[in-house]
N, C-alpha and C. Protein backbone atom coordinates (compact mmCIF):
# COMPACT_ATOMS: atom_id res chain seq x y z
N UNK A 1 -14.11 -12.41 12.26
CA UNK A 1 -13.07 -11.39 12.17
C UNK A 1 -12.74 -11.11 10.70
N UNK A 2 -12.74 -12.35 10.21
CA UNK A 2 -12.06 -12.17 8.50
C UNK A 2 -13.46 -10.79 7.80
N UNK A 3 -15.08 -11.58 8.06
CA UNK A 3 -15.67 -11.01 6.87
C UNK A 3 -15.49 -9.10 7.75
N UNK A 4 -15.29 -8.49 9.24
CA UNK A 4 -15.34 -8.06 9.71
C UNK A 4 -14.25 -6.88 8.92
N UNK A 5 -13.35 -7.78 8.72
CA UNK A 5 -12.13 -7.28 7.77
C UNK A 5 -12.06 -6.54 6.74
N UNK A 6 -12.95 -7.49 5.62
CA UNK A 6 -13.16 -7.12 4.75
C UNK A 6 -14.11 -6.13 4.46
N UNK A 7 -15.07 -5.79 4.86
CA UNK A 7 -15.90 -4.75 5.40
C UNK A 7 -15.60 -3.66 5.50
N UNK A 8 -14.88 -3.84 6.45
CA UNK A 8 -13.60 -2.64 6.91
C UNK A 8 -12.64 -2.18 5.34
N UNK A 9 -12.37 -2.82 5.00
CA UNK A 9 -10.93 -2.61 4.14
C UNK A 9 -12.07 -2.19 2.50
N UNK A 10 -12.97 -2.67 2.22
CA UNK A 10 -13.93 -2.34 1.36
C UNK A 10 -15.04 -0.62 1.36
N UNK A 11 -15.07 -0.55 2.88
CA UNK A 11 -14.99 0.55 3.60
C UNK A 11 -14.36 1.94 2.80
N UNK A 12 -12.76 1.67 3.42
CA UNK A 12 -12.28 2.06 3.21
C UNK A 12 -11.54 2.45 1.86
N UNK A 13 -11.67 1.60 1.35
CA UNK A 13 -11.37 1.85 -0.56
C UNK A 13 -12.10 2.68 -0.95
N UNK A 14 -13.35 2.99 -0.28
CA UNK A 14 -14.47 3.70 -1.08
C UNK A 14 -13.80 5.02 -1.02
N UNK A 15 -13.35 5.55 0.24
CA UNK A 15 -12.70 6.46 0.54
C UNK A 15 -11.18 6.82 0.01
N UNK A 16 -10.59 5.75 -0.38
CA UNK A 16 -8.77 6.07 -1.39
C UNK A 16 -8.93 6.05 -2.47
N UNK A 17 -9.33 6.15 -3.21
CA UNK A 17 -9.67 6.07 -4.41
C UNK A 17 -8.89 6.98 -5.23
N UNK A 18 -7.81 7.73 -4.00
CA UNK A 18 -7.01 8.87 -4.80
C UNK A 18 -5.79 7.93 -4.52
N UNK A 19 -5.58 6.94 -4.85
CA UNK A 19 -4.46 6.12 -4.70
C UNK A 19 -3.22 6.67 -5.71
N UNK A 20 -3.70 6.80 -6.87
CA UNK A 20 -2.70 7.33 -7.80
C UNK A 20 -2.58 8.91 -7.09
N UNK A 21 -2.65 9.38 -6.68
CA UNK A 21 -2.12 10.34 -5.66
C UNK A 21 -1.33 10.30 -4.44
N UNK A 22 0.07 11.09 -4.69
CA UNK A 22 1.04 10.87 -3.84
C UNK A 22 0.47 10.61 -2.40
N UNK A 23 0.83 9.83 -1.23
CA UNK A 23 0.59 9.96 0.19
C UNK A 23 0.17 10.95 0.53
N UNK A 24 1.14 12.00 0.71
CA UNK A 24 0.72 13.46 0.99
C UNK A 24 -0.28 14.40 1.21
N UNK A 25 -0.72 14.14 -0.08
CA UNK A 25 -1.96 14.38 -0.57
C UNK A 25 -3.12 13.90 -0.51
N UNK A 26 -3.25 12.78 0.50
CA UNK A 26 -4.33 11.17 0.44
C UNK A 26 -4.82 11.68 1.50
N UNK A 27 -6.20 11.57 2.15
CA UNK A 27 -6.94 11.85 3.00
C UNK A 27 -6.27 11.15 4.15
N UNK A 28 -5.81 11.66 5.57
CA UNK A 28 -5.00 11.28 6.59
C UNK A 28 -5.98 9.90 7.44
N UNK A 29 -7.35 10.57 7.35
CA UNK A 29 -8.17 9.84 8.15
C UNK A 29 -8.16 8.18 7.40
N UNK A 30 -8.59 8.08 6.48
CA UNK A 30 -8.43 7.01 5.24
C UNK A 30 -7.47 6.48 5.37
N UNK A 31 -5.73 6.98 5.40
CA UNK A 31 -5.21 6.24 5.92
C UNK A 31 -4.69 5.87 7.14
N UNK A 32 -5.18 6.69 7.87
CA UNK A 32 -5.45 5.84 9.75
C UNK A 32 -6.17 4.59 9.25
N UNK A 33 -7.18 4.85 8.57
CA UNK A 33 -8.20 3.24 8.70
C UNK A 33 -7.24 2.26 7.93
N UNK A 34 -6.82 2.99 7.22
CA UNK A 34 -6.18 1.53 6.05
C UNK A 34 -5.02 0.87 7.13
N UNK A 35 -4.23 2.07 7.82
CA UNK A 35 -3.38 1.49 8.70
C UNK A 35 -3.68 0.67 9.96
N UNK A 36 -4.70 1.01 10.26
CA UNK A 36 -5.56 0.35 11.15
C UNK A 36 -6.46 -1.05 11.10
N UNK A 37 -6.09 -1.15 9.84
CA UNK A 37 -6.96 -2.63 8.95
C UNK A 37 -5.55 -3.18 8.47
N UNK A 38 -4.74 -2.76 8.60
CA UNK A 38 -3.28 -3.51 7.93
C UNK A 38 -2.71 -3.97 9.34
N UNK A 39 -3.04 -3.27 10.38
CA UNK A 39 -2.21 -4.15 11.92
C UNK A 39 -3.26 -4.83 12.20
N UNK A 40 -4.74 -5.18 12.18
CA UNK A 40 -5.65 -6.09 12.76
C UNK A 40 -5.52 -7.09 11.51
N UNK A 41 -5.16 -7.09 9.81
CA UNK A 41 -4.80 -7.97 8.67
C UNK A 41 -3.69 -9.09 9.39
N UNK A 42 -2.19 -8.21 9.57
CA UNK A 42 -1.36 -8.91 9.75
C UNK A 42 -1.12 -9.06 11.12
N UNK A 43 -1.82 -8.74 12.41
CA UNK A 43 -1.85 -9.46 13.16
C UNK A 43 -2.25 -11.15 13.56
N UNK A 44 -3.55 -11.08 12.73
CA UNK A 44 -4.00 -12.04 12.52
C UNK A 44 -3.31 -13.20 11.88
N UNK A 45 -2.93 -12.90 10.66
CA UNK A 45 -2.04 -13.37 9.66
C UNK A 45 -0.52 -14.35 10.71
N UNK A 46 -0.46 -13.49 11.22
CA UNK A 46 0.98 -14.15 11.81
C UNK A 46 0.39 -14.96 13.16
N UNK A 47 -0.65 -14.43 13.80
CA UNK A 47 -0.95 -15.47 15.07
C UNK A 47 -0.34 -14.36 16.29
N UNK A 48 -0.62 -13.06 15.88
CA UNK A 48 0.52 -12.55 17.27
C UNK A 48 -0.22 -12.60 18.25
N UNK A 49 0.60 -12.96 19.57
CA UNK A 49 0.16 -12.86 21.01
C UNK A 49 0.28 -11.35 21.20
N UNK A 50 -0.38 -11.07 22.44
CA UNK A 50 -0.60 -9.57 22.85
C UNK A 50 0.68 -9.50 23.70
N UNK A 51 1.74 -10.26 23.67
CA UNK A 51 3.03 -9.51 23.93
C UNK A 51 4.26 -10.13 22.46
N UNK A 52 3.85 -10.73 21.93
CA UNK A 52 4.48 -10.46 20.67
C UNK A 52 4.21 -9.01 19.77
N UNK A 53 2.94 -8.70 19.96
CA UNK A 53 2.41 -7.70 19.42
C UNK A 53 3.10 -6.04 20.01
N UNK A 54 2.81 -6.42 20.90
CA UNK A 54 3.43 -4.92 22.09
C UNK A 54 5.22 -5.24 21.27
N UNK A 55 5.89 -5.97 21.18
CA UNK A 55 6.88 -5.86 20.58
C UNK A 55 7.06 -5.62 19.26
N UNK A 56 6.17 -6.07 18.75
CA UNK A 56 7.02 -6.29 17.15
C UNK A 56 6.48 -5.31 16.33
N UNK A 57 4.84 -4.26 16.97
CA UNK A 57 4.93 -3.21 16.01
C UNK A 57 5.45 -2.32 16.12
N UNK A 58 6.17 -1.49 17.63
CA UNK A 58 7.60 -0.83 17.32
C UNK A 58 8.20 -0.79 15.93
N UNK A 59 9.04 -1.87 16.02
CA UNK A 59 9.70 -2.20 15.10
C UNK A 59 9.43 -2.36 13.95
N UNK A 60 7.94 -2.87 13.49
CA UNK A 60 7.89 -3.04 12.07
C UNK A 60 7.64 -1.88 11.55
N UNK A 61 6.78 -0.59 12.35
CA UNK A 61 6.66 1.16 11.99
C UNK A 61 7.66 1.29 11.65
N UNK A 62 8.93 1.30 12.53
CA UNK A 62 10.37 1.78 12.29
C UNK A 62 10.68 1.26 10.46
N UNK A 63 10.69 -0.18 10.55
CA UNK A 63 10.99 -1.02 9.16
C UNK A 63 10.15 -0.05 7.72
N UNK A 64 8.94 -0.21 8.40
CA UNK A 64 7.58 0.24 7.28
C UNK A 64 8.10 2.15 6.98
N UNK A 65 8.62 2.93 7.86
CA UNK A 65 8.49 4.53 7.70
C UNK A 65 10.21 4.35 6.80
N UNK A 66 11.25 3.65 6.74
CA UNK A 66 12.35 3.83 6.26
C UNK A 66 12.30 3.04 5.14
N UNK A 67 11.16 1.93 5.03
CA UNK A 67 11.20 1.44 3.83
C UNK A 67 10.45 2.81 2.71
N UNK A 68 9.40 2.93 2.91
CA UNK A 68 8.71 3.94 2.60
C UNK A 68 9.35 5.03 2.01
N UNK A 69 10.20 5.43 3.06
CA UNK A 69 11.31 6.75 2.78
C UNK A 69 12.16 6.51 1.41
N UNK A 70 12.85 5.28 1.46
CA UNK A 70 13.10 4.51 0.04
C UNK A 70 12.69 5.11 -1.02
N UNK A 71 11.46 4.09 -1.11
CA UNK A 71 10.43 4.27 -2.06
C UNK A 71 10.28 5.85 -2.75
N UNK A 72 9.60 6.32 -1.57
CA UNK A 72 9.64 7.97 -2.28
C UNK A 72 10.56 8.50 -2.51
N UNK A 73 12.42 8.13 -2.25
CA UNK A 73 13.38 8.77 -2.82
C UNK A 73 13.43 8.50 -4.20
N UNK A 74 13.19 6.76 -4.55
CA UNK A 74 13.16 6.48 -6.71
C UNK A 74 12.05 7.08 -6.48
N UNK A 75 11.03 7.14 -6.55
CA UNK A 75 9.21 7.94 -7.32
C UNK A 75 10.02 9.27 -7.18
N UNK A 76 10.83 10.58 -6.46
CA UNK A 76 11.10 11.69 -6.54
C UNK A 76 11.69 11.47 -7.75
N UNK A 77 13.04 10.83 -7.73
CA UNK A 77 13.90 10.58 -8.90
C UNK A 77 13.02 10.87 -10.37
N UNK A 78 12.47 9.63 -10.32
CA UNK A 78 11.56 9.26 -11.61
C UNK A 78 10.65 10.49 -11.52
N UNK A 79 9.99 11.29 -10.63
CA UNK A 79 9.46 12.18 -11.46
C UNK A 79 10.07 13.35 -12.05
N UNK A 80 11.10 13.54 -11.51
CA UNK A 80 12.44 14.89 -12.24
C UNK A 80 13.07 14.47 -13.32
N UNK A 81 13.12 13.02 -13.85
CA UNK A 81 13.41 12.49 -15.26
C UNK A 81 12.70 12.09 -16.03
N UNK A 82 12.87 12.78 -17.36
CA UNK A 82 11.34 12.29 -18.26
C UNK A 82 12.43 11.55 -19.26
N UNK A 83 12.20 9.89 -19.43
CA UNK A 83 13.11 8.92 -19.93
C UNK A 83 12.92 9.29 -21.08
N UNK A 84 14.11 8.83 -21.87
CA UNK A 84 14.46 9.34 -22.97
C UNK A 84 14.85 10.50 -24.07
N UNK A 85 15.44 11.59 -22.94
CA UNK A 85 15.82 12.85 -22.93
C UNK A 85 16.99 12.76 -22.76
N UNK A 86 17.40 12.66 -21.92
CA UNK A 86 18.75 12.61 -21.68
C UNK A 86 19.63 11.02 -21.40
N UNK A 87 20.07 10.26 -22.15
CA UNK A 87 20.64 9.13 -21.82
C UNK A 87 21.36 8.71 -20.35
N UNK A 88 22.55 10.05 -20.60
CA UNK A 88 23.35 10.07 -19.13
C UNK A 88 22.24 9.81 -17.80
N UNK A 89 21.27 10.95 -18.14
CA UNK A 89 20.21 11.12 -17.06
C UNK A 89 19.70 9.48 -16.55
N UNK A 90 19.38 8.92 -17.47
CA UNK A 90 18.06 7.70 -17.71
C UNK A 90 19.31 6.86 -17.35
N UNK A 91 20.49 6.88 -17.51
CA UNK A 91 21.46 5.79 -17.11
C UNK A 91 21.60 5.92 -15.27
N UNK A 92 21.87 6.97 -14.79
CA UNK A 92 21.83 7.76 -13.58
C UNK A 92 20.33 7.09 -12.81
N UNK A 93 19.23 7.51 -13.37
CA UNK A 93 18.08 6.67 -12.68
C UNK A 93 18.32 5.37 -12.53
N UNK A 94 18.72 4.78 -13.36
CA UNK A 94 18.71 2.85 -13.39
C UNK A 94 19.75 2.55 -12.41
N UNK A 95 20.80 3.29 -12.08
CA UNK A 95 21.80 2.93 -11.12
C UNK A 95 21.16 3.89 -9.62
N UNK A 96 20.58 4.44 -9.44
CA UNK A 96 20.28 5.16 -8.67
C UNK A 96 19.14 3.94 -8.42
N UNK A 97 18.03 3.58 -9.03
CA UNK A 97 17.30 2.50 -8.92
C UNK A 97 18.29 1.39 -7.88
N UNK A 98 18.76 0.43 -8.50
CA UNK A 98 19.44 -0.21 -8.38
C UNK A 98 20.04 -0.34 -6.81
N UNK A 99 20.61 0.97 -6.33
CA UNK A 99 21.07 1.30 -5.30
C UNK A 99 20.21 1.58 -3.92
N UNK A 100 18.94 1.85 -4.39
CA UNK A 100 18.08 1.91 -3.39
C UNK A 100 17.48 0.49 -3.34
N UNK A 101 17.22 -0.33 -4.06
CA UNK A 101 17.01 -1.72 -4.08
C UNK A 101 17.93 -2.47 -2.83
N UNK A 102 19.26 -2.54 -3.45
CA UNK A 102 20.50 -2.65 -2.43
C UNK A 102 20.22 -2.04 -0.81
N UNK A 103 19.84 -0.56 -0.72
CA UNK A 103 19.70 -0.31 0.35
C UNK A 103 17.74 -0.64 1.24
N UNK A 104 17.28 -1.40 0.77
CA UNK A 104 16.19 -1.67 1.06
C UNK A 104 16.37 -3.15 1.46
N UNK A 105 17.06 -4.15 0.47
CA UNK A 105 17.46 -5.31 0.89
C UNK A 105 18.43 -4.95 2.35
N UNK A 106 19.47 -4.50 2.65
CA UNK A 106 20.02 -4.07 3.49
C UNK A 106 19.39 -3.57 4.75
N UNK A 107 18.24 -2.99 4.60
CA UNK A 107 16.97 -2.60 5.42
C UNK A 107 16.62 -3.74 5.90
N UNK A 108 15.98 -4.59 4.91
CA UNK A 108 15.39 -5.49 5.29
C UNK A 108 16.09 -6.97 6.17
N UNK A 109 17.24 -7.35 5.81
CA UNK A 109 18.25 -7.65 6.75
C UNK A 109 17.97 -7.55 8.21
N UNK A 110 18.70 -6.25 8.27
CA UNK A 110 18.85 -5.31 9.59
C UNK A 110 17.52 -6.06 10.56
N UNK A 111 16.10 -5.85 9.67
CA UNK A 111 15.14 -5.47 10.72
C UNK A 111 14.46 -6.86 10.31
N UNK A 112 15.06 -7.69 9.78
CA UNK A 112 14.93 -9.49 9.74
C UNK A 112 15.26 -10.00 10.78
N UNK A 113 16.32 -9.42 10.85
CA UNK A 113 17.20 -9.64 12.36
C UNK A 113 16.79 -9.50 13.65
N UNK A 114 15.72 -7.98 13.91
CA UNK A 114 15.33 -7.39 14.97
C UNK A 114 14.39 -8.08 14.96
N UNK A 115 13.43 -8.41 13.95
CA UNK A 115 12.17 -9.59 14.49
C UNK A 115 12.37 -10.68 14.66
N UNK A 116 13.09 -11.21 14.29
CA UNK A 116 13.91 -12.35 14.70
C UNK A 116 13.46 -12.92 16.19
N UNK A 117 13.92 -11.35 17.09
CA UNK A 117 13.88 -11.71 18.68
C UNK A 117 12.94 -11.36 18.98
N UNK A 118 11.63 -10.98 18.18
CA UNK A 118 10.57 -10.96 18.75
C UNK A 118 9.35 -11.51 18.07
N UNK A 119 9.65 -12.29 17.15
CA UNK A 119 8.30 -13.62 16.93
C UNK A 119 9.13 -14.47 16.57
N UNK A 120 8.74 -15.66 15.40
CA UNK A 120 9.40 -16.75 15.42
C UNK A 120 10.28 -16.44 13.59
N UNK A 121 10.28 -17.33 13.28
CA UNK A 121 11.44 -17.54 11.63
C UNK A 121 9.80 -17.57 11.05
N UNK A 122 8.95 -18.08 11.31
CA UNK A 122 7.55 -18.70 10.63
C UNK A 122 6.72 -17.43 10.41
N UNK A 123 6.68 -16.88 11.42
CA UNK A 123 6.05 -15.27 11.40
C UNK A 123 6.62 -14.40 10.63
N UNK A 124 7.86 -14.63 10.31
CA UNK A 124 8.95 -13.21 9.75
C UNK A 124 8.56 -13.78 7.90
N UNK A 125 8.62 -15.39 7.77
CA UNK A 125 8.13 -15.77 6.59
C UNK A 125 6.91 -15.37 6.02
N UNK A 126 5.90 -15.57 7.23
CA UNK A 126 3.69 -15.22 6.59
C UNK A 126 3.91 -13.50 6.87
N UNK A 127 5.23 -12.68 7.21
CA UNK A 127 4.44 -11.32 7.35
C UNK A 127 4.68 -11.19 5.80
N UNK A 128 5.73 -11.40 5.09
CA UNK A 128 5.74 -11.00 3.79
C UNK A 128 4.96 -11.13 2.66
N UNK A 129 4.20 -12.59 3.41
CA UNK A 129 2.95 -12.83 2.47
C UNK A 129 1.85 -12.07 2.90
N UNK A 130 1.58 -12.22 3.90
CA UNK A 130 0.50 -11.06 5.10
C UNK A 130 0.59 -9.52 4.09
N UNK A 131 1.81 -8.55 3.96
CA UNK A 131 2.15 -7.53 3.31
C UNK A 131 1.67 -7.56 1.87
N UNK A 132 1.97 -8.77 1.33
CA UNK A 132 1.33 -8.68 -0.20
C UNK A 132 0.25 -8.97 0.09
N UNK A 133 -0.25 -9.71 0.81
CA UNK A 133 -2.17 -10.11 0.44
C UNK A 133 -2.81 -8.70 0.73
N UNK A 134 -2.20 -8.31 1.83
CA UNK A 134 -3.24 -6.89 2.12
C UNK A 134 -3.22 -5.99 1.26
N UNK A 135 -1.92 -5.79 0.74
CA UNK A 135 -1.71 -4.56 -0.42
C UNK A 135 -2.87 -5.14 -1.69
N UNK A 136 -2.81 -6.57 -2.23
CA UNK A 136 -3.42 -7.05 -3.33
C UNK A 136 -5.20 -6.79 -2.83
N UNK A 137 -5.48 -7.07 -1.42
CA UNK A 137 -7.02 -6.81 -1.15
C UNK A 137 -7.20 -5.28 -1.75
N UNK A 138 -5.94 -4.24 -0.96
CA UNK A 138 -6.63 -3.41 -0.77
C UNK A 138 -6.81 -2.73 -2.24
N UNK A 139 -5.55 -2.91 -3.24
CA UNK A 139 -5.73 -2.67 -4.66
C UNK A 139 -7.22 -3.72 -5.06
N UNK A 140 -7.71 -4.74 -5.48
CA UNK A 140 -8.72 -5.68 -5.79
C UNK A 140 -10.10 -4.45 -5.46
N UNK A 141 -9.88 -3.95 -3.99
CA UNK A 141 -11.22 -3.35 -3.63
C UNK A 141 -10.70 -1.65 -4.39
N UNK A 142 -9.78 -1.44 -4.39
CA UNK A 142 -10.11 -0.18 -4.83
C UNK A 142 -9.99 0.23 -6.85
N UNK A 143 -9.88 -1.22 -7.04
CA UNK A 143 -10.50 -1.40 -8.91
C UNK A 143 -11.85 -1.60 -8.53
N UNK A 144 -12.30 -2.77 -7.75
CA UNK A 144 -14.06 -3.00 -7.63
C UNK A 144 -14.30 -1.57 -7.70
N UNK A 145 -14.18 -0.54 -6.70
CA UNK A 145 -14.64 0.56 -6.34
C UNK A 145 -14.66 1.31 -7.96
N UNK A 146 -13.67 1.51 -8.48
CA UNK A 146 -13.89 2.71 -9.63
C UNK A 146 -14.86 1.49 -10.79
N UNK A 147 -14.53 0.36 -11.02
CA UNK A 147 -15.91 -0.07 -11.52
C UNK A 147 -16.94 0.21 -11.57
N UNK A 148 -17.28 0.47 -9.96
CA UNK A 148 -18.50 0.55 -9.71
C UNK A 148 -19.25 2.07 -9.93
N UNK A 149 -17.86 3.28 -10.37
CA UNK A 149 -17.77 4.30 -10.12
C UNK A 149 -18.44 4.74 -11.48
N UNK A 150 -17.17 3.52 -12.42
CA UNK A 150 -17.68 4.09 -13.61
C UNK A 150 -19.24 3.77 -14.54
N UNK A 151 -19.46 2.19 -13.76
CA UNK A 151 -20.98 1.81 -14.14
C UNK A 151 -22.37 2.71 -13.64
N UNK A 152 -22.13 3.39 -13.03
CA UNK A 152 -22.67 4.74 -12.53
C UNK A 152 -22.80 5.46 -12.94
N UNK A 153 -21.58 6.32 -13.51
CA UNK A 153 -21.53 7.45 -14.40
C UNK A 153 -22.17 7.01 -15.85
N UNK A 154 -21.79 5.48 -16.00
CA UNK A 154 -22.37 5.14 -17.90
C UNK A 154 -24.05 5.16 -17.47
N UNK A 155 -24.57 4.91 -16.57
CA UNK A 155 -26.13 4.79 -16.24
C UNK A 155 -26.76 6.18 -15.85
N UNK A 156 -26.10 6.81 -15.00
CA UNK A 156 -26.45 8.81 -14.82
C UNK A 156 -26.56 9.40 -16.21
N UNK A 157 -25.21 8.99 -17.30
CA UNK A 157 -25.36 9.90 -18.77
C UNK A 157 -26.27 8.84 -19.85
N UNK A 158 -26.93 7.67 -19.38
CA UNK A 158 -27.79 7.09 -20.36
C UNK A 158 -29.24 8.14 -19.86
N UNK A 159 -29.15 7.51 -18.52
CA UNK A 159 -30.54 8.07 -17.83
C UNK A 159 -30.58 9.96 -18.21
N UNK A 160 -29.95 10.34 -18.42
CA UNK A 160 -29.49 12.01 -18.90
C UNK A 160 -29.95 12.06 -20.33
N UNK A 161 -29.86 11.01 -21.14
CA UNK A 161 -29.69 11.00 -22.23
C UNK A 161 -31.17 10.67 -22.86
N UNK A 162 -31.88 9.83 -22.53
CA UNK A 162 -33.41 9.58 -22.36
C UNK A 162 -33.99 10.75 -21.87
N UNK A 163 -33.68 11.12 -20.64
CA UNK A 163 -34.86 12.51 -20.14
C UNK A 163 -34.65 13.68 -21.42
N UNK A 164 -33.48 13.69 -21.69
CA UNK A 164 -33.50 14.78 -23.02
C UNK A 164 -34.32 14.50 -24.37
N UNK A 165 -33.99 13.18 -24.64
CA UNK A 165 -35.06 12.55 -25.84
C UNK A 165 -36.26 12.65 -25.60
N UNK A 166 -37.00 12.62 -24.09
CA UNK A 166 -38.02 12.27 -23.76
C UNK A 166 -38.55 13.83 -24.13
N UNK A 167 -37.61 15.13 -23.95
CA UNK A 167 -38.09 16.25 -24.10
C UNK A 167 -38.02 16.61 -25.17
């Protein structure tokens, strides 16, 4: 299952590679798979039974689409302020920061709570590690990937570069 995984999730990097590109904008299918390799990741990860499971990804979508929502409210922020323009402004982001932090911890609470009653204290502990390992695979494979992107391009403009000498 693991190397099955990785396969999959290596797969799929080949295909995100527009990571520094907002969600939005990210190929939908690409991330069906990534999302689709992140519930067979942390299923695994935690040990879920197929009725722990029927419960607890409800809930963690719910957790994952409002955490998310978060997130893209500071990245909106931060991209309408260019730091060091306006002080007031750049003071306004850091407390505006700050506050969505607060309301994410507060998030996370809430829906600490709701899994609570549907896996164990041990599961609610390995999903958070489960969440970083997958994010760290899936970043790891998608640096391998432009590596590999760019050792390519330096070998296409050598090999470019010879056929011209050669002429």
């Amino acid at each position: 299952m693991k190397k099955l995984l990785m396969i999959g999730v290596w797969l799929i990097s080949s295909t995100v590679m527009a990571q520094d590109q907002p969600e939005a904008e990210q190929d939908p299918k690409a991330l069906e798979k990534i999302n689709a390799l992140r519930i067979a990741y942390i299923s695994e990860k935690l040990g879920l039974t197929t009725e722990q499971a029927e419960r607890f990804w409800p809930v963690y979508r719910e957790f994952s689409d409002k955490r998310r929502a978060l997130r893209q409210e500071l990245m909106d922020a931060r991209k309408q302020l260019k730091p060091g323009q306006d002080p007031e402004k750049d003071a306004s982001l850091v407390k505006l920061g700050l506050e969505l932090k607060q309301r994410e911890l507060d998030l996370e609470k809430t829906y600490s709570d709701r899994l609570l009653k549907v896996i164990t204290a041990q599961q609610v502990l390995n999903l958070r590690k489960a969440e970083g390992e997958f994010q760290q695979l899936i970043r790891d494979q998608i640096q391998q990937r432009r590596l590999m992107q760019q050792r390519n391009e330096t070998i296409r403009e050598r090999n470019q570069r010879l056929k011209q000498q050669r002429n």
